[in-house]
Protein backbone atom coordinates (compact mmCIF):
# COMPACT_ATOMS: atom_id res chain seq x y z
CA UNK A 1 44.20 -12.48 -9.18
CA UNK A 2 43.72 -8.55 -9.88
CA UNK A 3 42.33 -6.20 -11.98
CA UNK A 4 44.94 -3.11 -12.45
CA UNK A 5 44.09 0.14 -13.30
CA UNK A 6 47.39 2.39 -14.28
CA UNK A 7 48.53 4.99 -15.94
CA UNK A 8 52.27 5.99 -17.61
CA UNK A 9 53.25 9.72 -19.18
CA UNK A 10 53.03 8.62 -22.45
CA UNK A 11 51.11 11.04 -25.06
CA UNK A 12 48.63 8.17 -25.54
CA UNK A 13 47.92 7.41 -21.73
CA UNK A 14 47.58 11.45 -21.51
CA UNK A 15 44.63 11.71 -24.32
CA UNK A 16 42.90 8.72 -22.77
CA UNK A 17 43.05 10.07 -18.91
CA UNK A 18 41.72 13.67 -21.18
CA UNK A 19 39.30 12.15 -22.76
CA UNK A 20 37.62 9.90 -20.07
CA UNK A 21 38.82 12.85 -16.76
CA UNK A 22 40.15 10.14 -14.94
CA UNK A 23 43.47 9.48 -13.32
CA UNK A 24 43.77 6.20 -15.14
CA UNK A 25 43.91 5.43 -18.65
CA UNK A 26 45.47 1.38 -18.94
CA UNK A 27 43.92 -2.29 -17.58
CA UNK A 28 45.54 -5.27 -17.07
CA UNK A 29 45.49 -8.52 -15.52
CA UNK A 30 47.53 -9.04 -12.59
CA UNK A 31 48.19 -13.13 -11.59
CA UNK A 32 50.62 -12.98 -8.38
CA UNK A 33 51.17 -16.72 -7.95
CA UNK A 34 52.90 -16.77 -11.79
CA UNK A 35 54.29 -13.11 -11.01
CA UNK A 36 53.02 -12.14 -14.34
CA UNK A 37 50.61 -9.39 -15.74
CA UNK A 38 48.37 -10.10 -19.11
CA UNK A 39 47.98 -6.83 -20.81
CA UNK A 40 47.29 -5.68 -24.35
CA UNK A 41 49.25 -2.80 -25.88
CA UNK A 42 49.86 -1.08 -29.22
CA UNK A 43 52.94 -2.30 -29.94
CA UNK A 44 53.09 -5.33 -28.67
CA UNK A 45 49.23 -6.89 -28.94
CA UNK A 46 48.31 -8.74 -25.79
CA UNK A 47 51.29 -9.98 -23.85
CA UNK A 48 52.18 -11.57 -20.75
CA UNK A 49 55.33 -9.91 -19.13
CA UNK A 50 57.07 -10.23 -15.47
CA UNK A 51 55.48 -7.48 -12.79
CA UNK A 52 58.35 -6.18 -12.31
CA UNK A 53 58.81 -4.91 -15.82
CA UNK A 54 55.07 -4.03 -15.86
CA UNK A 55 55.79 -2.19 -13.19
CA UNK A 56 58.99 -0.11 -14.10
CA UNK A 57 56.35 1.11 -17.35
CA UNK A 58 53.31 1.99 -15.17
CA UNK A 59 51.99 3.47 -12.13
CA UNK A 60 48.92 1.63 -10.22
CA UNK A 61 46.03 3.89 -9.63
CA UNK A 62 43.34 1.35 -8.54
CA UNK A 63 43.90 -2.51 -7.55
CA UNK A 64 40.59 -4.85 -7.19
CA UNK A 65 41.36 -8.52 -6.15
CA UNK A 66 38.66 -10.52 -7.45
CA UNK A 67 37.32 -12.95 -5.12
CA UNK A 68 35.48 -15.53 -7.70
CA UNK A 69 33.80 -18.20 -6.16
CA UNK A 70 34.58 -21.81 -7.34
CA UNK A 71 37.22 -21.07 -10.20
CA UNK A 72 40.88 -20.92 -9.55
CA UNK A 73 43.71 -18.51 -10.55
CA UNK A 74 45.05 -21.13 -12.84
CA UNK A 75 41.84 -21.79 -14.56
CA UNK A 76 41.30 -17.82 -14.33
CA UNK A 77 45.26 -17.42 -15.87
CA UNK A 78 43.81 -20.54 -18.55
CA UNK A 79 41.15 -18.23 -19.89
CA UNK A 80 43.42 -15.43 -21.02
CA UNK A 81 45.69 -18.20 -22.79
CA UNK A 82 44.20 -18.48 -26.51
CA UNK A 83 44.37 -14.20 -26.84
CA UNK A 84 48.20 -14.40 -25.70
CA UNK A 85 49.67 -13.03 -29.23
CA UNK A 86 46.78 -11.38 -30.32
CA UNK A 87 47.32 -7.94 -32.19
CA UNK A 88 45.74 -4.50 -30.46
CA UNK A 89 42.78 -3.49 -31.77
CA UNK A 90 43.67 -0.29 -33.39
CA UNK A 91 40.33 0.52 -35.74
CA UNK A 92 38.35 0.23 -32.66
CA UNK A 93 41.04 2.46 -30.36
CA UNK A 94 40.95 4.81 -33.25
CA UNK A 95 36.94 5.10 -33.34
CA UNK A 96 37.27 5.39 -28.98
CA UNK A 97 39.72 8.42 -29.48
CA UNK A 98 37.46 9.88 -32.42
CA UNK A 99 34.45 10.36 -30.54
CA UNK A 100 36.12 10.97 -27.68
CA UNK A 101 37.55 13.91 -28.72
CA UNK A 102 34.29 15.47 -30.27
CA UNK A 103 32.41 14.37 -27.22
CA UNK A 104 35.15 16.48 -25.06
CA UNK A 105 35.33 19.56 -27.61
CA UNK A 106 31.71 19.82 -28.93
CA UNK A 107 29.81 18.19 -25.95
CA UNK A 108 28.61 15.52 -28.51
CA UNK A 109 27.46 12.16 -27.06
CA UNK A 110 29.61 9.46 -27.28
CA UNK A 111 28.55 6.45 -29.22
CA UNK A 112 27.05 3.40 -27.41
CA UNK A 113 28.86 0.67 -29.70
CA UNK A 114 32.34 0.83 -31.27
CA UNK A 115 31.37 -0.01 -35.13
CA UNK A 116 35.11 -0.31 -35.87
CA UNK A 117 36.19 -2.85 -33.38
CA UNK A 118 37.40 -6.67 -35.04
CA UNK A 119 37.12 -9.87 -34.03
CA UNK A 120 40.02 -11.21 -32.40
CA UNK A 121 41.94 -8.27 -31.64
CA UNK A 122 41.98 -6.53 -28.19
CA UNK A 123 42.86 -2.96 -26.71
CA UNK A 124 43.38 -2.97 -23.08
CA UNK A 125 40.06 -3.29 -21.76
CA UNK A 126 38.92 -5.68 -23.96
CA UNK A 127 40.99 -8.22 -22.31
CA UNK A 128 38.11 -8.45 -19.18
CA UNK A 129 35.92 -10.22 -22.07
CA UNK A 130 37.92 -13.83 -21.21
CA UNK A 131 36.74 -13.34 -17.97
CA UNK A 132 32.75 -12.57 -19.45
CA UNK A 133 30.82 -16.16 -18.30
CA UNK A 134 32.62 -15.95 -14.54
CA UNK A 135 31.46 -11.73 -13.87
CA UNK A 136 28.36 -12.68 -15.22
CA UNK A 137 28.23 -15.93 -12.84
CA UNK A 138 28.75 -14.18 -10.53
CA UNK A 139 25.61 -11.42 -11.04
CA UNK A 140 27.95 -8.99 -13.09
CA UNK A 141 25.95 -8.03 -16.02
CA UNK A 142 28.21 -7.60 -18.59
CA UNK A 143 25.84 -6.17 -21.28
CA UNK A 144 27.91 -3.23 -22.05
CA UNK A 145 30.22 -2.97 -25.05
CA UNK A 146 33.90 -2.50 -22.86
CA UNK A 147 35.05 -0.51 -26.18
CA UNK A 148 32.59 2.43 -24.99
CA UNK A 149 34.56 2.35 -21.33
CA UNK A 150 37.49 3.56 -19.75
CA UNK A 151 39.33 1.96 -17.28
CA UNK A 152 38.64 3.76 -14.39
CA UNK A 153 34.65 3.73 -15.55
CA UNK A 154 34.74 0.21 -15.29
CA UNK A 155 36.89 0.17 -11.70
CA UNK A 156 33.56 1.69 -10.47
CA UNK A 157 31.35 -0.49 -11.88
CA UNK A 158 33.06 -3.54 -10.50
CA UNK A 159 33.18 -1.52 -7.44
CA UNK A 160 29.49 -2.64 -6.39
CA UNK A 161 30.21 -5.95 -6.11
CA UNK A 162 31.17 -7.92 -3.09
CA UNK A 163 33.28 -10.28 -4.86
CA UNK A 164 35.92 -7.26 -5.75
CA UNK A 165 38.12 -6.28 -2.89
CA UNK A 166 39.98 -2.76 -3.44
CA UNK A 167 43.57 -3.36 -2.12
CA UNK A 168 46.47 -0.56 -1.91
CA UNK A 169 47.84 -0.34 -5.27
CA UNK A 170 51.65 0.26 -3.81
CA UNK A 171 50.65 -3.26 -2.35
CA UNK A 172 51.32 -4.74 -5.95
CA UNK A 173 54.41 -6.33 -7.00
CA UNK A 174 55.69 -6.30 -3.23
């Protein structure tokens, strides 16, 4: 399975590429044996759509394969199965944005933990937390609060690891 990093030309994928000065600004979960990406959006909550229409709404900037040891795709895919339906986590997108913004335009520091996030509703990012116990397993410390990150901040934190394989992101879908 992958990790995707993308981006689109929407006004919201703009701000968050502004915000965070990287070239990405969306995550999802790719699963090529099903064909199928697990994503979380504003409109739609966290979803599970074909890669093909994933694809025809986003560019890939980064691709990681993750090489977990002893845990399959399937069980991987199983995790991400109870937040299928979920709604986006607005409040705590909201709160990202906020700070972001006065970070970017008044050199403030950012805020170490999103006070507006809720339980049981996920923005893009958030998504990694089904896979928590397995990067942690697997000597990923996952002690950071993911509503503090960007994508691509979290592309190169992963990046350390020997269990995460960078692959050509044109390679995707193909």
């Amino acid at each position: 399975m992958y990790y995707l990093y993308s981006t689109n030309d929407k006004p919201g994928a703009k701000l968050i590429r502004w915000g965070g000065r990287d070239k990405c600004s969306h995550f999802a979960k790719y699963y090529p044996s099903r064909g199928t990406v697990v994503e979380s959006r504003v409109d739609t909550g966290v979803r599970e759509l074909p890669i093909g229409n994933w694809l025809r709404e986003n560019r890939v900037v980064f691709a990681d394969r993750m090489k977990f040891q002893n845990i399959t795709d399937g069980e991987l895919y199983g995790l991400d199965q109870p937040i299928i339906g979920k709604r986006y986590d607005k409040k705590a997108i909201l709160f990202k944005a906020f700070t972001t913004i006065l970070s970017r335009l008044f050199s403030w520091m950012t805020f170490r933990e999103n006070k507006w996030g809720a339980k049981d509703q996920y923005f893009c990012l958030e998504i990694v937390l089904t896979h928590k116990d397995i990067l942690e397993a697997h000597n990923c410390p996952m002690d950071y609060d993911v509503e503090n990150l960007y994508p691509e901040e979290f592309h190169e934190i992963l990046g350390v690891y020997d269990f995460v394989e960078s692959v050509d992101p044109a390679s995707i879908g193909s």
